[in-house]
C-alpha atoms as a PDB file:
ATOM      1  CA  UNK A   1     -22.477  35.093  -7.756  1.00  0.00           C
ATOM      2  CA  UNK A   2     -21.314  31.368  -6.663  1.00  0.00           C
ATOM      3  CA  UNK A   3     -24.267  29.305  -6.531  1.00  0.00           C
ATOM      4  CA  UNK A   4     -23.846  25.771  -5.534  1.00  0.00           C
ATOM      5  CA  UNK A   5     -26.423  23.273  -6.159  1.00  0.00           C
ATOM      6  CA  UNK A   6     -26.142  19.814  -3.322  1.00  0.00           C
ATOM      7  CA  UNK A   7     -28.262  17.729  -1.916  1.00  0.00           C
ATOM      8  CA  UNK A   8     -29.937  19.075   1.390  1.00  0.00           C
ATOM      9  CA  UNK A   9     -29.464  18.109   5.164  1.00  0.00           C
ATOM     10  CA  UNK A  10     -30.505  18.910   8.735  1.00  0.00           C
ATOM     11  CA  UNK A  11     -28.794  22.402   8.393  1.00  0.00           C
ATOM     12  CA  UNK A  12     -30.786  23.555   5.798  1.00  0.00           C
ATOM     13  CA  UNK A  13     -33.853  23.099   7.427  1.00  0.00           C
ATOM     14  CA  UNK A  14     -34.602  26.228   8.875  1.00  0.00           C
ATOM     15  CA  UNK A  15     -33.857  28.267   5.312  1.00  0.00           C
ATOM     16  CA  UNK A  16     -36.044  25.309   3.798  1.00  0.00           C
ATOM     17  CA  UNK A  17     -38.977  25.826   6.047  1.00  0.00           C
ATOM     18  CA  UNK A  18     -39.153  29.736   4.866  1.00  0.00           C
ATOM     19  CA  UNK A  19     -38.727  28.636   1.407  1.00  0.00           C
ATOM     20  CA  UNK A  20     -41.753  26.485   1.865  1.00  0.00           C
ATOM     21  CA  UNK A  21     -43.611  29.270   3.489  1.00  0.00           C
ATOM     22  CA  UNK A  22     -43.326  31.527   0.627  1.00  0.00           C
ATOM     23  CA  UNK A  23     -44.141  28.404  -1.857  1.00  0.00           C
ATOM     24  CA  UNK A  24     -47.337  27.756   0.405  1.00  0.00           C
ATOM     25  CA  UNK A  25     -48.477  31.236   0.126  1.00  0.00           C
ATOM     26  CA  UNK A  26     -48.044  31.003  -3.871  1.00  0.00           C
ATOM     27  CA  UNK A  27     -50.551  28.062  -3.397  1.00  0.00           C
ATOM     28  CA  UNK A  28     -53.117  29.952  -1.261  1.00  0.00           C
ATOM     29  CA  UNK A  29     -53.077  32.888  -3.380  1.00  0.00           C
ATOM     30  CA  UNK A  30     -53.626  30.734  -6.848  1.00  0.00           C
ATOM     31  CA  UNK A  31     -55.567  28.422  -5.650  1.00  0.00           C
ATOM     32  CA  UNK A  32     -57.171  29.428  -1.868  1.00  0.00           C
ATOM     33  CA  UNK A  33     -59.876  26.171  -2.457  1.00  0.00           C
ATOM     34  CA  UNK A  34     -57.107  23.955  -2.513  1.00  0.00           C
ATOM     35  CA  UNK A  35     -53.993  25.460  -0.747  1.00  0.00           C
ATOM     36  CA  UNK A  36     -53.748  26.536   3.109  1.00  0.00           C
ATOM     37  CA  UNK A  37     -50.052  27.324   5.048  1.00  0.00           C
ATOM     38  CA  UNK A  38     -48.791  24.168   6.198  1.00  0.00           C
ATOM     39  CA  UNK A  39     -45.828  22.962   8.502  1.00  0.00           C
ATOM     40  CA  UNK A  40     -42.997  20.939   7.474  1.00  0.00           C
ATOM     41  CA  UNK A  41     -41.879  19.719  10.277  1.00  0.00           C
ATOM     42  CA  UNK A  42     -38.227  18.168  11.256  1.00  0.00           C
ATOM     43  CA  UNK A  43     -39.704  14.476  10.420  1.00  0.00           C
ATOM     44  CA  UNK A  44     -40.677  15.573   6.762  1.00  0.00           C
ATOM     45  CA  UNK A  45     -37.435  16.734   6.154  1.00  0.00           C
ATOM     46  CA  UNK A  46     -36.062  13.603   7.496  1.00  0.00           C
ATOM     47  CA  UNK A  47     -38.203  11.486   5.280  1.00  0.00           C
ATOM     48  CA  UNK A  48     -37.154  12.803   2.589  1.00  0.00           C
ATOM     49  CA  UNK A  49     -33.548  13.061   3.227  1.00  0.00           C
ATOM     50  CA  UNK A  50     -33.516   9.286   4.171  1.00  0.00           C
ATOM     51  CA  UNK A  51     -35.571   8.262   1.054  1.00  0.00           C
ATOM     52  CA  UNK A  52     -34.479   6.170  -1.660  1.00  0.00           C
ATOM     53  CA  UNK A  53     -36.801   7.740  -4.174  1.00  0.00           C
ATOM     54  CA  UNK A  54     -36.731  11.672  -3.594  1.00  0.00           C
ATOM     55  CA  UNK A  55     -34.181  14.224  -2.246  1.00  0.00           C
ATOM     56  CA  UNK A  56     -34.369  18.003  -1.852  1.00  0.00           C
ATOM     57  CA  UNK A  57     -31.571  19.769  -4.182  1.00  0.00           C
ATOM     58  CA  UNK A  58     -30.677  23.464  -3.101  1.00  0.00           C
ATOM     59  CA  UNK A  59     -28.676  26.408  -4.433  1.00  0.00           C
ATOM     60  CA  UNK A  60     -26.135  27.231  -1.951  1.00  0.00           C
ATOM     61  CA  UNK A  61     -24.305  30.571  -1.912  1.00  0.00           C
ATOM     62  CA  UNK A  62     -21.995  30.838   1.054  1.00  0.00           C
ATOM     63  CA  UNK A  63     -23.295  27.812   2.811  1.00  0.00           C
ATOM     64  CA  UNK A  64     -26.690  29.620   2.361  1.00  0.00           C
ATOM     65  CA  UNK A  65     -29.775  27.610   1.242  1.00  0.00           C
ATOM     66  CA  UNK A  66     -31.553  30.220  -1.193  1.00  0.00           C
ATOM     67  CA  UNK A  67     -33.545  27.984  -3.397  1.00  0.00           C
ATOM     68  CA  UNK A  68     -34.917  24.317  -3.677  1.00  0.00           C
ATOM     69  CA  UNK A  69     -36.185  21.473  -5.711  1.00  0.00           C
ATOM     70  CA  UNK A  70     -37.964  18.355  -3.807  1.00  0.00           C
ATOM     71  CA  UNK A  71     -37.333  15.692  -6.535  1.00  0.00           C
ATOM     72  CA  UNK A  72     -38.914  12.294  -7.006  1.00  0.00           C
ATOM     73  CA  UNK A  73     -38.954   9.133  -9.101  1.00  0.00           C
ATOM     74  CA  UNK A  74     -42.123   7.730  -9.758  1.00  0.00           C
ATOM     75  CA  UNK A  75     -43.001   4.683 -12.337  1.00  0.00           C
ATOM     76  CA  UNK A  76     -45.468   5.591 -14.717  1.00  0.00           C
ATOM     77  CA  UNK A  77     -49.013   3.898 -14.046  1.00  0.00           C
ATOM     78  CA  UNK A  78     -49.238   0.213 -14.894  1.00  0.00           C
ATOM     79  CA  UNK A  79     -51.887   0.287 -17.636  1.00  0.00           C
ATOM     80  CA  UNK A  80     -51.904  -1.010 -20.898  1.00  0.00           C
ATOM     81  CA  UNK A  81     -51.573   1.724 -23.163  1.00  0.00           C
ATOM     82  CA  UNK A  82     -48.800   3.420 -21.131  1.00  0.00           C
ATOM     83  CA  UNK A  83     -45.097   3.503 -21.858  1.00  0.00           C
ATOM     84  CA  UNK A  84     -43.485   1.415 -18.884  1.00  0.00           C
ATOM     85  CA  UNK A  85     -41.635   4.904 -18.086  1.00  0.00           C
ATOM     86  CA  UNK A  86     -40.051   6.516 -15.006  1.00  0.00           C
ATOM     87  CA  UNK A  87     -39.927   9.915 -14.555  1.00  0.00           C
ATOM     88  CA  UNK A  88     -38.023  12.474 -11.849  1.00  0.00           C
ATOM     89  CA  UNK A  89     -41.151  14.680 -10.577  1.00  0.00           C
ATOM     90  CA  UNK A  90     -40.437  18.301  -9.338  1.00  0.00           C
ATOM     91  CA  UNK A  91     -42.939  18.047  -6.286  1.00  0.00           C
ATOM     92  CA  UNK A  92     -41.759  21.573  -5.281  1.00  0.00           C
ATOM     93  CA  UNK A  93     -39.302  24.291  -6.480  1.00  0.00           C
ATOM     94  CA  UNK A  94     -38.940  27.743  -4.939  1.00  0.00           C
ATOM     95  CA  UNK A  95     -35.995  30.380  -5.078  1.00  0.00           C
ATOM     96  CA  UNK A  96     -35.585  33.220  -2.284  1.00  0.00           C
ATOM     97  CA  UNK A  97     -37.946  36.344  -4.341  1.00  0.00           C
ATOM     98  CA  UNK A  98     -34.585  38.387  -4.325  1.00  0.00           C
ATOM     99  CA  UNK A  99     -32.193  35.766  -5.978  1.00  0.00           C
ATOM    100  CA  UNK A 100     -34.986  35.257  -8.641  1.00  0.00           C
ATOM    101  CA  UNK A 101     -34.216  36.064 -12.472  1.00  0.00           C
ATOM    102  CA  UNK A 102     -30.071  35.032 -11.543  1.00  0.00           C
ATOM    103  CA  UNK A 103     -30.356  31.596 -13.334  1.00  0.00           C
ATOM    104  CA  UNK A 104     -30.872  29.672  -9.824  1.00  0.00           C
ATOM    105  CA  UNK A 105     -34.114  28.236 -10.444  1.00  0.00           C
ATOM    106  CA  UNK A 106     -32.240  27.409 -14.049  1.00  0.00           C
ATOM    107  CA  UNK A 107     -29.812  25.566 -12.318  1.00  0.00           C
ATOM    108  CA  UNK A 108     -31.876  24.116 -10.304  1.00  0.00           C
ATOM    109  CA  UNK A 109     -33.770  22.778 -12.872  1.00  0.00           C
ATOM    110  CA  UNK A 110     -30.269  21.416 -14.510  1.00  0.00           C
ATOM    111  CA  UNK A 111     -29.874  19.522 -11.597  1.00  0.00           C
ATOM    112  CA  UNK A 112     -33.202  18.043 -11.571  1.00  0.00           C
ATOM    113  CA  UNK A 113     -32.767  16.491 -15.036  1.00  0.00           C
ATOM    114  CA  UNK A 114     -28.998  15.263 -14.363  1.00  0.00           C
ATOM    115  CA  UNK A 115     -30.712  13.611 -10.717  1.00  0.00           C
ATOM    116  CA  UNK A 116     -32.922  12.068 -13.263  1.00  0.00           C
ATOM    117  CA  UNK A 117     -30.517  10.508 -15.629  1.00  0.00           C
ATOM    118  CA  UNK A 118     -28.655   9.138 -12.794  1.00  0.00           C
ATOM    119  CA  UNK A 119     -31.908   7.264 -12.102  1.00  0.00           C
ATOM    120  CA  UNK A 120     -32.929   6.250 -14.799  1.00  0.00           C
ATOM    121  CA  UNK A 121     -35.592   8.408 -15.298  1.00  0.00           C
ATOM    122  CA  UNK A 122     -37.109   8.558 -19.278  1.00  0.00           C
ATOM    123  CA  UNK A 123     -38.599  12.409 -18.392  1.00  0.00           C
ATOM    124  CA  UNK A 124     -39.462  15.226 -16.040  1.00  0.00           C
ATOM    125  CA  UNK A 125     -42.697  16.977 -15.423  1.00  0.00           C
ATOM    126  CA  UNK A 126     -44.132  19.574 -12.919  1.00  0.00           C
ATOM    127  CA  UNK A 127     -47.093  21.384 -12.350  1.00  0.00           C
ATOM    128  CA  UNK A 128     -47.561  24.836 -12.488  1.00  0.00           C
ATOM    129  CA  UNK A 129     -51.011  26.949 -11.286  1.00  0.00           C
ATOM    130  CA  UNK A 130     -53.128  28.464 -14.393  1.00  0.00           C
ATOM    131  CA  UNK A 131     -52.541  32.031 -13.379  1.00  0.00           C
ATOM    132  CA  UNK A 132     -48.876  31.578 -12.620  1.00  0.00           C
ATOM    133  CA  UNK A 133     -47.541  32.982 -16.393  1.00  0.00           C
ATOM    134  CA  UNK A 134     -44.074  33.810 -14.800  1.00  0.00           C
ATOM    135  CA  UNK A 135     -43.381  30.590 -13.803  1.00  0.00           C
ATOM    136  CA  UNK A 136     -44.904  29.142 -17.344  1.00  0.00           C
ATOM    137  CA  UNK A 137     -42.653  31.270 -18.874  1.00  0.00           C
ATOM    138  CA  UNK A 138     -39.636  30.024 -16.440  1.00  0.00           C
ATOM    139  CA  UNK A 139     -40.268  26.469 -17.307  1.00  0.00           C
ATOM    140  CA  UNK A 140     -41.278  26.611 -21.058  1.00  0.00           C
ATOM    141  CA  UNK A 141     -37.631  28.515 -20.972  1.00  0.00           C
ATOM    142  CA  UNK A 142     -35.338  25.455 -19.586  1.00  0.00           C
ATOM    143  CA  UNK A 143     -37.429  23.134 -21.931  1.00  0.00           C
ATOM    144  CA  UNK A 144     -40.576  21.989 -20.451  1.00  0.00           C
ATOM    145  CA  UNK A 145     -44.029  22.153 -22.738  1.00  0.00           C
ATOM    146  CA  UNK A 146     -47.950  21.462 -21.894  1.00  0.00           C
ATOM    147  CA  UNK A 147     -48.670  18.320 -22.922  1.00  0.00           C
ATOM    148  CA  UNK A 148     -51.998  18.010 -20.655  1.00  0.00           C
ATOM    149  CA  UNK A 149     -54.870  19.919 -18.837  1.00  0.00           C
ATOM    150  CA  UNK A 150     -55.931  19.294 -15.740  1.00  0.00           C
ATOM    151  CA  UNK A 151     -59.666  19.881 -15.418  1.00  0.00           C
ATOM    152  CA  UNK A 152     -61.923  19.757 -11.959  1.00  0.00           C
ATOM    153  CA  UNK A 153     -65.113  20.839 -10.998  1.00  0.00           C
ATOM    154  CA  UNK A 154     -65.505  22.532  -7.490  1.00  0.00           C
ATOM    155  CA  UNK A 155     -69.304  21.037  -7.545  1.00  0.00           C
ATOM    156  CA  UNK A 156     -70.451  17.537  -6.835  1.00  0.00           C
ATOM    157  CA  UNK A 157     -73.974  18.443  -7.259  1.00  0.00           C
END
């Protein structure tokens, strides 16, 4: 299989917006008090392709979007005891369920880091829901490691 990773355009939005989909219902099914089925509309897309500061990456096979990565610098927070650091952010990444566990989302992943280099970034971090062991798994795999919680509490009472 001849997977391609590139940056995204306008004719990948339609296989991008069902990628998202299936992302989105990841996010209602971990985590239904935060997460709800949005729409990315054509202007999102745009935004992003037209930014400075983020693109979406996707594995291509046969001119096929199948998988994605929306990728972002950001500068690290200005505060004192903080490491005047950049670092390329992997807002989203999702691969079509049956191209999964064929080294995309590893490629994808590859690509992330080398968009990083190229700007400058020092690291790369994600997110990934509590209950979502697979996709721990995935990332502690192609190098990533917890290095902090996120706590909340649901009650302002």
């Amino acid at each position: 299989m001849d997977c391609l990773i590139r940056k995204a355009g306008i004719d990948d939005i339609e296989e991008l917006r069902k990628l998202y989909l299936a992302l989105e219902e990841d996010g209602v099914r971990y985590q239904p008090e935060h997460f709800v089925i949005g729409e990315r509309t054509s202007e999102f897309f745009q935004s992003v392709f037209e930014s400075a500061g983020q693109d979406i990456l996707v594995a291509d096979i046969d001119g096929k979007a199948i998988g994605f990565v929306h990728v972002t610098i950001l500068q690290q927070k200005k505060v004192s005891c903080l490491k005047p650091q950049s670092v390329v952010y992997l807002q989203d990444l999702c691969v079509r369920e049956d191209m999964r566990n064929n080294g995309i989302g590893a490629k994808l992943i590859r690509a992330s880091k080398d968009y990083g280099k190229k700007h400058g970034a020092d690291f790369i971090r994600t997110q990934v829901f509590p209950g979502n062991a697979d996709g721990m798994r995935f990332y502690e795999r192609n190098g990533f490691c917890e290095m902090m919680k996120t706590i909340e509490c649901q009650s302002l009472d």
